[in-house]
C-alpha atoms as a PDB file:
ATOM      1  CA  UNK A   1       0.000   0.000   0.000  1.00  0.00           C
ATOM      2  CA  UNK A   2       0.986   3.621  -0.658  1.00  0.00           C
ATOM      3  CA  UNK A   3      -0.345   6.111   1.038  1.00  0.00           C
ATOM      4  CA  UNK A   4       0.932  10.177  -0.330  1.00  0.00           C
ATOM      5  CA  UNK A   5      -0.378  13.151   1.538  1.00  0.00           C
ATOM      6  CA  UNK A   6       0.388  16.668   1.349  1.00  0.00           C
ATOM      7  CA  UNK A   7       0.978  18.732   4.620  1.00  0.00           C
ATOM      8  CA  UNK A   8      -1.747  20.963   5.739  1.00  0.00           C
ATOM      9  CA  UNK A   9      -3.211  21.749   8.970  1.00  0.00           C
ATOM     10  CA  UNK A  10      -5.336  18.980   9.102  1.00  0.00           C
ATOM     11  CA  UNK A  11      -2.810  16.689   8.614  1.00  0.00           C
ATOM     12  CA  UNK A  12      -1.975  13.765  10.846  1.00  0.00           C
ATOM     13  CA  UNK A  13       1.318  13.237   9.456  1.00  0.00           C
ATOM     14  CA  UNK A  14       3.034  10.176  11.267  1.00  0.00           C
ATOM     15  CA  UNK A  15       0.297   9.790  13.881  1.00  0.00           C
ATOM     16  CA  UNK A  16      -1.787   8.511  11.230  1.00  0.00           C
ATOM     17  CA  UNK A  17       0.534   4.972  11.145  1.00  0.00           C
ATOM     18  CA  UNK A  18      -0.996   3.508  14.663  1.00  0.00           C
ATOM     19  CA  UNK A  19      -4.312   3.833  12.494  1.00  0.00           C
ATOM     20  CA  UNK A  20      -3.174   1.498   9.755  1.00  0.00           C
ATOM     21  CA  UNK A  21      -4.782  -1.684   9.321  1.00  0.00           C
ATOM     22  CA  UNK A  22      -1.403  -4.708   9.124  1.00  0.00           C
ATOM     23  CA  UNK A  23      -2.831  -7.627   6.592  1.00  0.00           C
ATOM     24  CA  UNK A  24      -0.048 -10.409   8.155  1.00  0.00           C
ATOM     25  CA  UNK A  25       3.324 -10.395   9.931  1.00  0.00           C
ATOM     26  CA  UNK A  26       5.055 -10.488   6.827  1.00  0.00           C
ATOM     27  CA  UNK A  27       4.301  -7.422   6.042  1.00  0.00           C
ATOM     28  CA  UNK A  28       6.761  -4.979   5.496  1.00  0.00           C
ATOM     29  CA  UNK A  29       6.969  -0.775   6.275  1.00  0.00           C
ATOM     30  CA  UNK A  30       8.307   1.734   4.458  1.00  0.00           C
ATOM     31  CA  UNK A  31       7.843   5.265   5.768  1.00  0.00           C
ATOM     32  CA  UNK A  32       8.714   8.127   3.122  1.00  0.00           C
ATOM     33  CA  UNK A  33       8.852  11.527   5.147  1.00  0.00           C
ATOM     34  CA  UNK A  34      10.640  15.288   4.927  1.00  0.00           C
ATOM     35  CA  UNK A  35      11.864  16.885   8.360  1.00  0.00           C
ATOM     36  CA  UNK A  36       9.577  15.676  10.991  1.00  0.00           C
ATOM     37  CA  UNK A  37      10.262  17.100  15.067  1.00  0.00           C
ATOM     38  CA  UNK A  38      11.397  14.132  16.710  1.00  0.00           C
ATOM     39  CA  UNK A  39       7.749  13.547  18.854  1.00  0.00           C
ATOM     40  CA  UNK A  40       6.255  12.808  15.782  1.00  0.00           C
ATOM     41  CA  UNK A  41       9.084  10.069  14.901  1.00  0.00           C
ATOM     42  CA  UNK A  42       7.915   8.007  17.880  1.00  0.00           C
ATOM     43  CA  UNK A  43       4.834   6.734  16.137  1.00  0.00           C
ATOM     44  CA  UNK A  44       7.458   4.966  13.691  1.00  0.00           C
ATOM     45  CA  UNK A  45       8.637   2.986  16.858  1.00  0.00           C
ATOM     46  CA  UNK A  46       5.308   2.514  18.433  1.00  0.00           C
ATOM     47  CA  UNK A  47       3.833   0.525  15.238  1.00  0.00           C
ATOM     48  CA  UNK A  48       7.426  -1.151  14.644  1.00  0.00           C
ATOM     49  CA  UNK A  49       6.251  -4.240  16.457  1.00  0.00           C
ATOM     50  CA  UNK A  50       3.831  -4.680  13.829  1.00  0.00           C
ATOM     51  CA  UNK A  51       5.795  -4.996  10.989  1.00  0.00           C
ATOM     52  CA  UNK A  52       8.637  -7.461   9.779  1.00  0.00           C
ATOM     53  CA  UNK A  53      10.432  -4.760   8.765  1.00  0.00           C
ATOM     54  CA  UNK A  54      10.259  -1.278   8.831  1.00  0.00           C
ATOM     55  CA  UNK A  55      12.510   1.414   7.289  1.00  0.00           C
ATOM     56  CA  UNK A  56      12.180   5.638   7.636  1.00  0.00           C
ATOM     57  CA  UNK A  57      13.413   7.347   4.738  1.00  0.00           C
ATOM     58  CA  UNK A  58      13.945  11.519   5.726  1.00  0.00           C
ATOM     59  CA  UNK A  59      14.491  13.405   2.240  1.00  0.00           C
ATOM     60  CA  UNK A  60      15.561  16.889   2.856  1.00  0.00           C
ATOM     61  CA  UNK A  61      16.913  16.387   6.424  1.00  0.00           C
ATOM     62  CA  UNK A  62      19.390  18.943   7.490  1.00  0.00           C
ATOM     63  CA  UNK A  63      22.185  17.572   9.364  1.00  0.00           C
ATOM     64  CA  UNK A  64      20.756  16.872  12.877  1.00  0.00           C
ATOM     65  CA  UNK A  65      20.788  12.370  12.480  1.00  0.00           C
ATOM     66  CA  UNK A  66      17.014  11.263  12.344  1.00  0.00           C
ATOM     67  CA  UNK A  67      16.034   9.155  15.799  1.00  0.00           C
ATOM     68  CA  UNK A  68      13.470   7.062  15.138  1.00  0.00           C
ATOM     69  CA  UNK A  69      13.944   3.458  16.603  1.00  0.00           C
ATOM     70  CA  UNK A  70      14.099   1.889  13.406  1.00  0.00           C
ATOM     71  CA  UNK A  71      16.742   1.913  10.636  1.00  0.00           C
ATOM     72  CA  UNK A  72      16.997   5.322   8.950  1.00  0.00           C
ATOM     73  CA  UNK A  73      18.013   6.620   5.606  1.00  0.00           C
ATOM     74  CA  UNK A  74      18.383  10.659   5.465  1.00  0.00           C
ATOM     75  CA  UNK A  75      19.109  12.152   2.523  1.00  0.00           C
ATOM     76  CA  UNK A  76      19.687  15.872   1.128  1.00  0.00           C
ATOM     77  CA  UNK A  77      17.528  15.385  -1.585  1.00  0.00           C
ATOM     78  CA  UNK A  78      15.611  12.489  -3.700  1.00  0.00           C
ATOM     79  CA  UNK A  79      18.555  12.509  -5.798  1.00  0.00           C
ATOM     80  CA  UNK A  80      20.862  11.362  -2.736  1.00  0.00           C
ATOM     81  CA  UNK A  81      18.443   9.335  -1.585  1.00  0.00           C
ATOM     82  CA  UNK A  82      18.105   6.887  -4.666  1.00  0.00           C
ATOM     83  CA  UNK A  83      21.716   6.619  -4.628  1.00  0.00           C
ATOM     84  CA  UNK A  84      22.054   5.618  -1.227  1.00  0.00           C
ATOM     85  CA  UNK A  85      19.020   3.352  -1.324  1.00  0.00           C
ATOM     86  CA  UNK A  86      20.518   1.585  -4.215  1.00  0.00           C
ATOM     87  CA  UNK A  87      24.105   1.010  -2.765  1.00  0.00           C
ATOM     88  CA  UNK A  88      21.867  -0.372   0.467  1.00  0.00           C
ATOM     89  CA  UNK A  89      19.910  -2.629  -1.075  1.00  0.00           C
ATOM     90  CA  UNK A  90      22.599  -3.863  -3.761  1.00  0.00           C
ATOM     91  CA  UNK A  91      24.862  -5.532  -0.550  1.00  0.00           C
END
């Protein structure tokens, strides 16, 4: 499933994950985001247990490392991020 939303004021952002519905254990999370504060990262972690994998990617994250309790890619921009995605998942 992918889910794209705009930000606006009535958006729940990340909270909205502890409302998603998990089809099996083998399912798998990937979480595409900007610049989140870090209280909103914790609903990454909270639905972790969930998933049989789950992975925050943080395009256009400035230089503070992203905390989430999962693995983490940051990136600059989509650019860097396909190119470290693909040197990831190539090993």
């Amino acid at each position: 499933m992918a889910v794209r939303g705009d930000s606006s004021e009535d958006d729940d952002g990340l909270a909205a994950l502890s409302g998603m519905g998990v089809l099996d254990r083998e399912t798998s999370l990937v979480v595409v985001t900007g610049n989140p504060p870090p209280e909103q990262l914790h609903a990454v972690s909270r639905v972790r247990s969930r998933y049989s994998a789950v992975r925050l990617i943080s395009v256009g994250a400035d230089d503070e490392p992203v905390r989430a309790g999962v693995p983490v890619i940051s990136a600059g921009t989509s650019e860097e991020f396909a190119t470290v995605w693909n040197r990831t998942v190539r090993r």
